[in-house]
PDB file of N, CA and C in Angstrom:
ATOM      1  N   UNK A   1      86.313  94.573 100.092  1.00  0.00           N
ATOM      2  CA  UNK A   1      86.708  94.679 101.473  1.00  0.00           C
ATOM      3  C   UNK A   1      86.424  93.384 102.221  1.00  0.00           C
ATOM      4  N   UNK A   2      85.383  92.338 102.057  1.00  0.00           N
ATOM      5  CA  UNK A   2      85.191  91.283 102.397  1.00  0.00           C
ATOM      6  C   UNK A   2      85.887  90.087 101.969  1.00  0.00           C
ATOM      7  N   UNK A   3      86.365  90.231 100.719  1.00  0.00           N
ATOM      8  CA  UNK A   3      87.341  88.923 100.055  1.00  0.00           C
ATOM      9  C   UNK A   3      88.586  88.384 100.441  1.00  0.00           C
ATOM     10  N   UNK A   4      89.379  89.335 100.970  1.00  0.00           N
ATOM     11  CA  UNK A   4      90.736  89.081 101.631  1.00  0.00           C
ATOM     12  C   UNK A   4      89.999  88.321 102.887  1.00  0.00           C
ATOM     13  N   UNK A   5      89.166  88.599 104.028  1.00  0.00           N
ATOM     14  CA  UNK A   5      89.068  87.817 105.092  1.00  0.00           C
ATOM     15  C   UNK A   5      88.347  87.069 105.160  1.00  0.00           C
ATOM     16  N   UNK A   6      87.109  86.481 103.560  1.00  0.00           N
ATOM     17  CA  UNK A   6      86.658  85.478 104.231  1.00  0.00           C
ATOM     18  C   UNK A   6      87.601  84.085 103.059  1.00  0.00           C
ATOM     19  N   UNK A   7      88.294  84.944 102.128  1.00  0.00           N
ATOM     20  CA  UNK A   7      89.332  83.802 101.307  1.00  0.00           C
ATOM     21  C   UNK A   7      90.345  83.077 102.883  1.00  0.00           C
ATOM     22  N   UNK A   8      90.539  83.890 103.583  1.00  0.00           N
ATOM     23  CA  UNK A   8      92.047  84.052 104.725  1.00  0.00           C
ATOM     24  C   UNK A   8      90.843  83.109 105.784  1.00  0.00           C
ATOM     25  N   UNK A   9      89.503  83.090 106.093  1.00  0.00           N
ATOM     26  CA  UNK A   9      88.979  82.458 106.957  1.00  0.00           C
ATOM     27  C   UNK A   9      89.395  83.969 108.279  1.00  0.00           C
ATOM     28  N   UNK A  10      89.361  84.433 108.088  1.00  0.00           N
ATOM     29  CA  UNK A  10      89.780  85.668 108.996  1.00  0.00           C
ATOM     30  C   UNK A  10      88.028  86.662 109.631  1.00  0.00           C
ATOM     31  N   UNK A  11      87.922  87.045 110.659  1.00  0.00           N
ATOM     32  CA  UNK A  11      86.836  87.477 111.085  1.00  0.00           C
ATOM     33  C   UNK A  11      86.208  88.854 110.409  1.00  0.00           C
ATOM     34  N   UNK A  12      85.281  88.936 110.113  1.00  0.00           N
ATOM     35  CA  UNK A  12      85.214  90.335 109.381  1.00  0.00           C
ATOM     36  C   UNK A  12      84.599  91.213 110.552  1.00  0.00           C
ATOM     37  N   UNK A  13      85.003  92.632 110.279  1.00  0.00           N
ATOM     38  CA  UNK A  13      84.373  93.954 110.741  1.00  0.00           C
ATOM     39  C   UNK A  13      83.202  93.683 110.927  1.00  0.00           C
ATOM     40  N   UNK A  14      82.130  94.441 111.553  1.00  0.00           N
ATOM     41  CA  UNK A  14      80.996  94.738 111.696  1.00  0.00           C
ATOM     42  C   UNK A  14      80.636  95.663 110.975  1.00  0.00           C
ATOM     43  N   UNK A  15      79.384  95.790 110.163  1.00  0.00           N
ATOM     44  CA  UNK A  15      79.265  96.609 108.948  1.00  0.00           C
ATOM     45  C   UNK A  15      79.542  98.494 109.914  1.00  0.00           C
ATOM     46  N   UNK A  16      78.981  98.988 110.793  1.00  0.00           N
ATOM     47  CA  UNK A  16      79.360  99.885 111.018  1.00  0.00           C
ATOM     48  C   UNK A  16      81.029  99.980 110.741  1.00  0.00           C
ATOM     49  N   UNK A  17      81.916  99.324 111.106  1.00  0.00           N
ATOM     50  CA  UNK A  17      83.103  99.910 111.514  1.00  0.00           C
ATOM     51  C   UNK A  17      83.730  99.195 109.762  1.00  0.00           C
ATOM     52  N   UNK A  18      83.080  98.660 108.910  1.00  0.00           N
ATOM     53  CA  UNK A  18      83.270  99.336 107.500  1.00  0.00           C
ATOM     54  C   UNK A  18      83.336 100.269 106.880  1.00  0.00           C
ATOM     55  N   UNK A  19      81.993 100.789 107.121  1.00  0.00           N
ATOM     56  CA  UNK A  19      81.898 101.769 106.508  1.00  0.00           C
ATOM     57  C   UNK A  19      82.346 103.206 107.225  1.00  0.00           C
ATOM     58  N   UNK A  20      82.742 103.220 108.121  1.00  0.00           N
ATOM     59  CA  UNK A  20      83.727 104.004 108.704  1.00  0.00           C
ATOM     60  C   UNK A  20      84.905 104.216 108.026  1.00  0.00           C
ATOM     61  N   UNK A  21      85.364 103.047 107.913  1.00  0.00           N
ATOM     62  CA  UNK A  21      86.733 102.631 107.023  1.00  0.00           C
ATOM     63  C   UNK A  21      86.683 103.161 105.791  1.00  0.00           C
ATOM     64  N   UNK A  22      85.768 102.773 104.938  1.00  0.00           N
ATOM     65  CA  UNK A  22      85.179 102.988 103.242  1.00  0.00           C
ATOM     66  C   UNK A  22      85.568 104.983 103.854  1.00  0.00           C
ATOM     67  N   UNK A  23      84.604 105.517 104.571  1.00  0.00           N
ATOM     68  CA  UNK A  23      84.422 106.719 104.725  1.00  0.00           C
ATOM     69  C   UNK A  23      85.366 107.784 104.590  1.00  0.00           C
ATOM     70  N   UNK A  24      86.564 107.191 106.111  1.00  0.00           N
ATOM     71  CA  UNK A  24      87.824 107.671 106.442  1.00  0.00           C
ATOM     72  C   UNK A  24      88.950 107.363 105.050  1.00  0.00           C
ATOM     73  N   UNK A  25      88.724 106.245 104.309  1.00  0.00           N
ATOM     74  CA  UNK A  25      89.811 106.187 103.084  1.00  0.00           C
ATOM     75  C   UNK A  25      89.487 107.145 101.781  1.00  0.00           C
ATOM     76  N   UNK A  26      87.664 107.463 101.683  1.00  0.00           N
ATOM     77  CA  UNK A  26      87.697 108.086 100.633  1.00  0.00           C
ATOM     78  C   UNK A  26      87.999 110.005 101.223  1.00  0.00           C
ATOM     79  N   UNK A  27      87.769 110.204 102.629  1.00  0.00           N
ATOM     80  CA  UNK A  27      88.097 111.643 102.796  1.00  0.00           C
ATOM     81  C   UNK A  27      89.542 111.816 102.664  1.00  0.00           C
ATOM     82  N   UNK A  28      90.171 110.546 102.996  1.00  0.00           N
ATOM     83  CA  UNK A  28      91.817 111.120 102.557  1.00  0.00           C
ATOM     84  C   UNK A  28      92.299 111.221 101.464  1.00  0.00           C
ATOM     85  N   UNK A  29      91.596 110.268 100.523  1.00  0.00           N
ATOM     86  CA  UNK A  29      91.706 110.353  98.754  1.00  0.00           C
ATOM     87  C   UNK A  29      91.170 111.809  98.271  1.00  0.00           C
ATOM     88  N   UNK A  30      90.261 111.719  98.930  1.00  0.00           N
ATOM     89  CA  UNK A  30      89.547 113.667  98.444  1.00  0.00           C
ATOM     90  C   UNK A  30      90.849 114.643  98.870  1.00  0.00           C
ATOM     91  N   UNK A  31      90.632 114.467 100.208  1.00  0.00           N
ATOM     92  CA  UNK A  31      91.978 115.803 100.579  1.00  0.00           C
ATOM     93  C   UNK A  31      93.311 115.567  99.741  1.00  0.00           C
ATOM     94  N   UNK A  32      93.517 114.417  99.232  1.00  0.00           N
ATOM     95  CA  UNK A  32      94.935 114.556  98.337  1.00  0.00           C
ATOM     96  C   UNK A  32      95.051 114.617  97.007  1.00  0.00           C
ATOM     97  N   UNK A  33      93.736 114.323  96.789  1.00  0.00           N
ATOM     98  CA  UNK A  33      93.456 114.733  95.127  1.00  0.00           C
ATOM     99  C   UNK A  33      92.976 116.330  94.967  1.00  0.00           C
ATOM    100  N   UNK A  34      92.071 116.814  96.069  1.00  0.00           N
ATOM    101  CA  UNK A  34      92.070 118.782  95.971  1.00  0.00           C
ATOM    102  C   UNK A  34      93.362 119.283  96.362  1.00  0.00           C
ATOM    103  N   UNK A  35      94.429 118.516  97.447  1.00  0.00           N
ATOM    104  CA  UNK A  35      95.563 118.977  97.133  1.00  0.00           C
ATOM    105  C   UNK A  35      96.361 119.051  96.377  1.00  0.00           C
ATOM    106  N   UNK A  36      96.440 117.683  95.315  1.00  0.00           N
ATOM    107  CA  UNK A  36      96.971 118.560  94.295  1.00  0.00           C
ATOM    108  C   UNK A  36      96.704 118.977  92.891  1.00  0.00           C
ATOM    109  N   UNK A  37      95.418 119.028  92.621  1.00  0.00           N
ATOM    110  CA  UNK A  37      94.975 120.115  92.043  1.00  0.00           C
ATOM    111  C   UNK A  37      95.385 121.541  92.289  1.00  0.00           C
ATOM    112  N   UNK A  38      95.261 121.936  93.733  1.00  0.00           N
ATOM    113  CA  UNK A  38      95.783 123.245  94.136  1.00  0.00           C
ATOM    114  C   UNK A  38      96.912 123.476  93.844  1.00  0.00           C
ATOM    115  N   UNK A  39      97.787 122.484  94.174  1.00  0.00           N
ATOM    116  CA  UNK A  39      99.249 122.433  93.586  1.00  0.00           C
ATOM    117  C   UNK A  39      99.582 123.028  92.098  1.00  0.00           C
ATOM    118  N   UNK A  40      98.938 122.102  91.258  1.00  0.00           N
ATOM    119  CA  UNK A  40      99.018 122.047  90.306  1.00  0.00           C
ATOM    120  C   UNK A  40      98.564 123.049  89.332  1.00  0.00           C
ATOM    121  N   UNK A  41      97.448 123.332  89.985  1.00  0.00           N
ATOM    122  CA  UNK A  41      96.387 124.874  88.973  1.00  0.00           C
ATOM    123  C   UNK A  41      97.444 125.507  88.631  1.00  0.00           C
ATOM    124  N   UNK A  42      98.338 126.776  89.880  1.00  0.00           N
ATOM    125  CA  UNK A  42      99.065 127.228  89.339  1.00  0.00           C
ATOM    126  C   UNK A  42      99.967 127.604  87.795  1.00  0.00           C
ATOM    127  N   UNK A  43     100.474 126.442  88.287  1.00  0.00           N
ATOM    128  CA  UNK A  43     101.546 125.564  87.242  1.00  0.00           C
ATOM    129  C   UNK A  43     100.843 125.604  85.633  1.00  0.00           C
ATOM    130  N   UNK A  44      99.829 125.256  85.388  1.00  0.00           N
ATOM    131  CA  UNK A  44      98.632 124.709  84.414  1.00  0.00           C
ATOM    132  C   UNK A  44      98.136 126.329  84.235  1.00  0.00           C
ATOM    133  N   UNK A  45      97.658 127.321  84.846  1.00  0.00           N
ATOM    134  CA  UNK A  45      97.299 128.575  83.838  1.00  0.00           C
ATOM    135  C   UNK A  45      97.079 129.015  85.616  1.00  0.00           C
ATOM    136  N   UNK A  46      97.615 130.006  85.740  1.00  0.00           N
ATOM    137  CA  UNK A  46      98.143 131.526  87.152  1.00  0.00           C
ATOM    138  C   UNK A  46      96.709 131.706  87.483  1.00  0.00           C
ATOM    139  N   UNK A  47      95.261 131.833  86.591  1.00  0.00           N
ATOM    140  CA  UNK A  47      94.221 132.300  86.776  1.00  0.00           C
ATOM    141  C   UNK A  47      92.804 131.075  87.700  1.00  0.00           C
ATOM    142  N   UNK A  48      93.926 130.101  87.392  1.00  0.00           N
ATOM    143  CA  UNK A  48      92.644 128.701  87.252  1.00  0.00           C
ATOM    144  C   UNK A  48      92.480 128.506  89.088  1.00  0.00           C
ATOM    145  N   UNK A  49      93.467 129.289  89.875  1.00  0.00           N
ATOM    146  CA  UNK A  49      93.531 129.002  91.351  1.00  0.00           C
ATOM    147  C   UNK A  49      92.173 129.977  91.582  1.00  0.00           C
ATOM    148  N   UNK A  50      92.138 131.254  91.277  1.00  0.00           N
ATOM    149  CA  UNK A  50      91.147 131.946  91.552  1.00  0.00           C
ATOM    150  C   UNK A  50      90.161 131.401  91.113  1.00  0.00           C
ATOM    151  N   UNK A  51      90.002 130.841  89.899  1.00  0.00           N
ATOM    152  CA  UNK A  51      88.857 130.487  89.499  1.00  0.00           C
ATOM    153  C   UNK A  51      88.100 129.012  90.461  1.00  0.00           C
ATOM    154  N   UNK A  52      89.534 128.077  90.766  1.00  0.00           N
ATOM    155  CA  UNK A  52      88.263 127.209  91.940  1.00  0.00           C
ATOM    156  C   UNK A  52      88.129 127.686  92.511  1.00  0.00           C
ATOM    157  N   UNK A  53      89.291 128.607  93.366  1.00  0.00           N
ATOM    158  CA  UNK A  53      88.287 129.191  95.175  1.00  0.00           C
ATOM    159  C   UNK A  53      86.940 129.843  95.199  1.00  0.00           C
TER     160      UNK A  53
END
């Protein structure tokens, strides 16, 4: 996350509003990877949806 702006000479974030960033990118990777798992269970064996919830 630091290499693009200090290669570019570009100002970096303040570590708070990094790891905000780091935070907010991995909760959207989570919500779209349990989404489609959910998707997908189905598809993969009818029983496996009950079995994560």
């Amino acid at each position: 996350m630091t290499t693009w702006p200090r290669k570019n000479q570009a100002l970096l974030p303040g570590v708070s509003v990094s790891v905000r960033q780091v935070s907010q990118a991995r909760s959207v990777a989570e919500q779209r990877l349990y989404e489609a798992v959910a998707r997908a269970g189905p598809r993969a064996d009818p029983s496996l949806a009950a079995a994560l919830a």
